[in-house]
C-alpha atoms as a PDB file:
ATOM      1  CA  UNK A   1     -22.247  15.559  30.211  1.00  0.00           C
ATOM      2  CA  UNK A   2     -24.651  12.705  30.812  1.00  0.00           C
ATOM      3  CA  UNK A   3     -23.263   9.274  31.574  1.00  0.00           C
ATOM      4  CA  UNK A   4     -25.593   6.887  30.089  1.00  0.00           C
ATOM      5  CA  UNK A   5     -26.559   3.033  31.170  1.00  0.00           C
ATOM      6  CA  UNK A   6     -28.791   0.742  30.200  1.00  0.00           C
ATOM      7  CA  UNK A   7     -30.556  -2.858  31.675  1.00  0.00           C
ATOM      8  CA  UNK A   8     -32.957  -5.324  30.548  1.00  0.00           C
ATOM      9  CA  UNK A   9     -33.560  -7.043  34.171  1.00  0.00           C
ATOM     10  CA  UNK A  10     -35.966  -5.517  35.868  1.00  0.00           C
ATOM     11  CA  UNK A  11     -34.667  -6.289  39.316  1.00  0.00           C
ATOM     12  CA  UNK A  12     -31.518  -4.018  38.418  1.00  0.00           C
ATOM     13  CA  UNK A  13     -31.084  -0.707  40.158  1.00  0.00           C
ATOM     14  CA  UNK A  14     -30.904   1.116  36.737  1.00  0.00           C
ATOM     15  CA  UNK A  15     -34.375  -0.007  36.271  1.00  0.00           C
ATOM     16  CA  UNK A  16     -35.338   1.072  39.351  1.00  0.00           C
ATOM     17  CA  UNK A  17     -33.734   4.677  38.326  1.00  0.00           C
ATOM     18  CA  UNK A  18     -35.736   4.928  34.989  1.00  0.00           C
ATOM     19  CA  UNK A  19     -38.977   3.599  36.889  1.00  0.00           C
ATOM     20  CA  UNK A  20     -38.500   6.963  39.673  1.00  0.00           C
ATOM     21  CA  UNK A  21     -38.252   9.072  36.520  1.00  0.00           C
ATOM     22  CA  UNK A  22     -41.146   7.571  35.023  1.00  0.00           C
ATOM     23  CA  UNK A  23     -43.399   7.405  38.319  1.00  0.00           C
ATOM     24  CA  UNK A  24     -42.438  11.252  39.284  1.00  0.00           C
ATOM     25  CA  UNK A  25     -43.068  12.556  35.150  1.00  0.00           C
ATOM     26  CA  UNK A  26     -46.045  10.509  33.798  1.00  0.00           C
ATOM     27  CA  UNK A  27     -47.700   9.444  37.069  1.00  0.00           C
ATOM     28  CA  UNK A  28     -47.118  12.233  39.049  1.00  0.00           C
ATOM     29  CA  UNK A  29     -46.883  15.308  36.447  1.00  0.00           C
ATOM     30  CA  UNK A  30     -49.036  13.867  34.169  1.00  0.00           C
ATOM     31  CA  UNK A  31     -51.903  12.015  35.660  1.00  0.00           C
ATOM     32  CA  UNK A  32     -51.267   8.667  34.137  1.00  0.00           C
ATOM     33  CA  UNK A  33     -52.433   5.961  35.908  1.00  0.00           C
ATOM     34  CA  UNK A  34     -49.848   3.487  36.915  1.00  0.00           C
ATOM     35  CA  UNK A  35     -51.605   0.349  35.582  1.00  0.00           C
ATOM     36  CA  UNK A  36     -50.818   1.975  32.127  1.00  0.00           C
ATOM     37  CA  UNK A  37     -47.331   3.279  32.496  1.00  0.00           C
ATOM     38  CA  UNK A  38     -46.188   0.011  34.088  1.00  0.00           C
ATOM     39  CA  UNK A  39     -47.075  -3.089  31.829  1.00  0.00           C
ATOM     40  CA  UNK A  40     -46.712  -6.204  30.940  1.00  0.00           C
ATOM     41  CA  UNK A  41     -43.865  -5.033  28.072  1.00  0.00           C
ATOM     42  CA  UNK A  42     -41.311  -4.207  30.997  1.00  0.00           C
ATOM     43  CA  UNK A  43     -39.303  -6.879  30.801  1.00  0.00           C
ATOM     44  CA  UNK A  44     -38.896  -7.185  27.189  1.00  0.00           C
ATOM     45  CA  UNK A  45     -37.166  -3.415  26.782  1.00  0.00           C
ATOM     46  CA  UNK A  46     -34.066  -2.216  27.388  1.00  0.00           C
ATOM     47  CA  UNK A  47     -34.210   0.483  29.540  1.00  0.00           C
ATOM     48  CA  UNK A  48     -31.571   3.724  29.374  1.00  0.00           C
ATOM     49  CA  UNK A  49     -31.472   6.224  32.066  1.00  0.00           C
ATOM     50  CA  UNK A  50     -29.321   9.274  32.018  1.00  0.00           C
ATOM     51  CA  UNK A  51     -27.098   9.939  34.837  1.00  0.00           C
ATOM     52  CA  UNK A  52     -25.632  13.513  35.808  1.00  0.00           C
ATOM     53  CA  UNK A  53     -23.167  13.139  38.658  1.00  0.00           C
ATOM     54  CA  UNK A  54     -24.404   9.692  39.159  1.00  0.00           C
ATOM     55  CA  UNK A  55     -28.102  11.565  39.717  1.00  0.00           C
ATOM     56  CA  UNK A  56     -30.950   9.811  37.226  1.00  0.00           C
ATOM     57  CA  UNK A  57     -32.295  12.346  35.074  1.00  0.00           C
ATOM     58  CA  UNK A  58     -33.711  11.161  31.876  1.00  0.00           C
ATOM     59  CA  UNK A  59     -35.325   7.774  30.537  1.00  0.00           C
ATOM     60  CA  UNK A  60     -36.785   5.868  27.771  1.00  0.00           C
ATOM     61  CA  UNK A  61     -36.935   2.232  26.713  1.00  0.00           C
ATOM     62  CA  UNK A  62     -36.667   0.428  23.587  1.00  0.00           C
ATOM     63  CA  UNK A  63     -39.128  -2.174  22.824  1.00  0.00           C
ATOM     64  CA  UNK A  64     -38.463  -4.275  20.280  1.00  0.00           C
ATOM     65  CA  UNK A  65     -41.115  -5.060  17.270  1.00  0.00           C
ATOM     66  CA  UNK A  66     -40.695  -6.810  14.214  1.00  0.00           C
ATOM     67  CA  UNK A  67     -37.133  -7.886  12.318  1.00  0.00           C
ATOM     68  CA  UNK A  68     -34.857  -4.946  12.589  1.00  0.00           C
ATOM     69  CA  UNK A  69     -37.263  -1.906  14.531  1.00  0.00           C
ATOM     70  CA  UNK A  70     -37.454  -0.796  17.563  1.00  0.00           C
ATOM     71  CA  UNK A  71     -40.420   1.546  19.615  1.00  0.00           C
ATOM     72  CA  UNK A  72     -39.396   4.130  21.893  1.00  0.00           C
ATOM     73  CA  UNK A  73     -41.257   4.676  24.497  1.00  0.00           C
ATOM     74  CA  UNK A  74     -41.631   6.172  28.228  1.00  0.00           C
ATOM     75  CA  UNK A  75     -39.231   9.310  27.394  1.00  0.00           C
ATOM     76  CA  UNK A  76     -39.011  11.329  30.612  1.00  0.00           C
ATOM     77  CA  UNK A  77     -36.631  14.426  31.361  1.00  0.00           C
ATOM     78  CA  UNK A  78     -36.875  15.378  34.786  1.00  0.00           C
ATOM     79  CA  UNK A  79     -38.284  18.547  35.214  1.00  0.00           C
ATOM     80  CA  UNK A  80     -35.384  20.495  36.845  1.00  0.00           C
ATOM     81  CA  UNK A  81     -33.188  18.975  33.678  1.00  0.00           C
ATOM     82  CA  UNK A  82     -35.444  19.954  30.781  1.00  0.00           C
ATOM     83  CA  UNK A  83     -34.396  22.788  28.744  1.00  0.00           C
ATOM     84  CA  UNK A  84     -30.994  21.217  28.829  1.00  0.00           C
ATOM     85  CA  UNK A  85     -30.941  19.222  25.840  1.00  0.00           C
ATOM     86  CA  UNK A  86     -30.991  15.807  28.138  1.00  0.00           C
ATOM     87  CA  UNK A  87     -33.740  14.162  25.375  1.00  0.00           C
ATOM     88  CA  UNK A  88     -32.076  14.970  22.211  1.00  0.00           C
ATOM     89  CA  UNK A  89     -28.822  12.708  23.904  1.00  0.00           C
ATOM     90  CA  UNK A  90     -31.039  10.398  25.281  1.00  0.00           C
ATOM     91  CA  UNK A  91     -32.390   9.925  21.432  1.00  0.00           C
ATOM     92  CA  UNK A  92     -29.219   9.623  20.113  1.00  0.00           C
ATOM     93  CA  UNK A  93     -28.165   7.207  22.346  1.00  0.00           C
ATOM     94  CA  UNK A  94     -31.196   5.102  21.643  1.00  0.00           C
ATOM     95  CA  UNK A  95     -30.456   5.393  18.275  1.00  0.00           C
ATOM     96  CA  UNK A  96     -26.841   3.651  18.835  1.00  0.00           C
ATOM     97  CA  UNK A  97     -28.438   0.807  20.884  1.00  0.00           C
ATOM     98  CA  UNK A  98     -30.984   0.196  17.992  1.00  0.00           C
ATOM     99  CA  UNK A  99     -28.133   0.309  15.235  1.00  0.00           C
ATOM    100  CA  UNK A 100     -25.974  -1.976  17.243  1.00  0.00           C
ATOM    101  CA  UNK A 101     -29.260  -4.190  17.058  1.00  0.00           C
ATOM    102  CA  UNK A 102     -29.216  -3.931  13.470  1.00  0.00           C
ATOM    103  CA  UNK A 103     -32.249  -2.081  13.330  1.00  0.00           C
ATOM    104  CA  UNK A 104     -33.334  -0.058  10.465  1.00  0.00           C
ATOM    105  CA  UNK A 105     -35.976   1.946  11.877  1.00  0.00           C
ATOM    106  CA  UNK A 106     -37.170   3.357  15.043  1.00  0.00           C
ATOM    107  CA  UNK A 107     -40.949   4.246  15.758  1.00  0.00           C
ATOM    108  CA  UNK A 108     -42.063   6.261  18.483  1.00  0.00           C
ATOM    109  CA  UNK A 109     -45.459   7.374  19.859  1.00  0.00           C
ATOM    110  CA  UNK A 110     -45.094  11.502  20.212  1.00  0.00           C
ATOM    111  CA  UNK A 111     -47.403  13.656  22.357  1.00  0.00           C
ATOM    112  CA  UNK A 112     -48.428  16.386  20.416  1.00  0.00           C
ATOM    113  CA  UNK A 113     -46.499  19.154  22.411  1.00  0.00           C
ATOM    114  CA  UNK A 114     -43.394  17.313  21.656  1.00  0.00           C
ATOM    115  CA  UNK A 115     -43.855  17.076  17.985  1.00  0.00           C
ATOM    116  CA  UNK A 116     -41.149  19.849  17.222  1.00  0.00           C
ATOM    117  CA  UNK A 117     -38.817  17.979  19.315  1.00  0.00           C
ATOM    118  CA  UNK A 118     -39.036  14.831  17.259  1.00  0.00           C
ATOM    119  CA  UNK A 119     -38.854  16.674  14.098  1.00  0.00           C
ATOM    120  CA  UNK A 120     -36.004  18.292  14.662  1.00  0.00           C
ATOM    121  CA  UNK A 121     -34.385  14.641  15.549  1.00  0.00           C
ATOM    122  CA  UNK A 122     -35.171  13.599  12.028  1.00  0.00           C
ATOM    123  CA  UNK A 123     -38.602  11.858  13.037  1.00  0.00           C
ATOM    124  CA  UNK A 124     -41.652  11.975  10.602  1.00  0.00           C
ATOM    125  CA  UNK A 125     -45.264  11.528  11.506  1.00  0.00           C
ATOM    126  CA  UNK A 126     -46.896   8.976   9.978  1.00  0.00           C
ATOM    127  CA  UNK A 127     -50.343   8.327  11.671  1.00  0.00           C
ATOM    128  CA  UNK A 128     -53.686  10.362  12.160  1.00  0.00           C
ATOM    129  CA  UNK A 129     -53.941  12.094  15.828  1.00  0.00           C
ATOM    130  CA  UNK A 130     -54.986   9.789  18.715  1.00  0.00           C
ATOM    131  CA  UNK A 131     -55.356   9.592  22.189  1.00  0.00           C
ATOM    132  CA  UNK A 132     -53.470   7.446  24.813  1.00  0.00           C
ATOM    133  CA  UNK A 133     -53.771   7.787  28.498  1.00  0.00           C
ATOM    134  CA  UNK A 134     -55.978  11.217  27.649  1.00  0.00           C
ATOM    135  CA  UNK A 135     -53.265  12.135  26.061  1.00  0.00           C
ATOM    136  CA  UNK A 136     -53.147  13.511  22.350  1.00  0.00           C
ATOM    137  CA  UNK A 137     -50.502  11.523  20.062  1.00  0.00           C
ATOM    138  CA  UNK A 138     -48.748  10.851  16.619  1.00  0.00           C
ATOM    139  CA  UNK A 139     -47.036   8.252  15.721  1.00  0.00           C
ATOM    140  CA  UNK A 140     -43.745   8.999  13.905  1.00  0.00           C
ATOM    141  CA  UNK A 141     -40.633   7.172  12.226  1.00  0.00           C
ATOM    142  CA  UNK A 142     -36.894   7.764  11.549  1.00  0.00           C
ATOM    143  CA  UNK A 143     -35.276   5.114   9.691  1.00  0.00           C
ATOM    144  CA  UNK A 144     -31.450   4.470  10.147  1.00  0.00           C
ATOM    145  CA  UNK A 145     -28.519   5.334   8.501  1.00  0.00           C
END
C-alpha cells in the first residue's frame, strides 16, 4: 500500500522526492528538456508523491485554474513500479485533494499512450490532438461527484 504526502513549498523534501521522479521519468526516459518540465508554475501546485516503504515512487501535481478546477499534471510512475496500479491511486488521491478544495472538475493533459488509462479513471477527451515537448497529447476532463 502506498503512503501518500503532499507539499506546496518547494524547499520541502517531499518536493524534492516528486522532482527525482520527475527528473529520472520525463527528463531522463523521455527526453524532455528540463527548462520545460521545471517552470515557473512550481510553486503554485501542490505536489503528491507516493511512498512505498518510505521509497518515492509516483508523482503528480495539482495546479490550480479557475473557481473550483484543478490541472493535473507531471504524472510519473517509476519504472520498476508501473504495472502496479501506483497511478490509478495516485489519481484518486488527487481527486480527494481537489474535492477537499471544492473543486468540481479536474483537467488533465494525457499523452496519447496513456489515453486508456485515463478513460478507465472516468476522464473524457475533450480537445483535438497536439503536441507538447514532442510529445503527442489530449486534453481530457472528469468532473466531480
Amino acid at each position: 500500500m502506498l503512503l501518500f504526502k503532499n507539499t506546496m513549498t518547494i524547499s520541502s523534501p517531499i518536493y524534492e522526492d516528486s522532482l527525482q521522479i520527475r527528473r529520472i521519468v520525463f527528463i531522463e526516459e523521455q527526453n524532455v528538456s528540463p527548462d520545460i518540465e521545471i517552470d515557473d508554475k512550481e510553486e503554485r501546485c501542490i505536489h503528491v508523491v507516493g511512498y512505498k516503504k518510505e521509497k518515492a515512487v509516483v508523482t503528480a501535481r495539482l495546479l490550480p485554474l479557475e473557481t473550483n478546477q484543478y490541472k493535473v499534471q507531471r504524472v510519473a510512475v517509476l519504472k520498476k513500479e508501473r504495472g502496479k496500479h501506483y497511478g490509478k491511486y495516485l489519481m484518486l488521491e488527487l481527486e480527494r485533494i481537489a474535492r477537499e478544495k471544492d473543486a468540481t472538475s479536474i483537467v488533465l493533459g494525457a499523452q496519447n499512450h496513456a489515453l486508456p488509462f485515463y478513460d478507465r479513471l472516468g476522464y473524457t477527451i475533450n480537445s483535438e490532438e497536439y503536441s507538447e515537448a514532442g510529445i503527442l497529447h489530449h486534453d481530457m476532463i472528469k468532473i466531480l461527484d
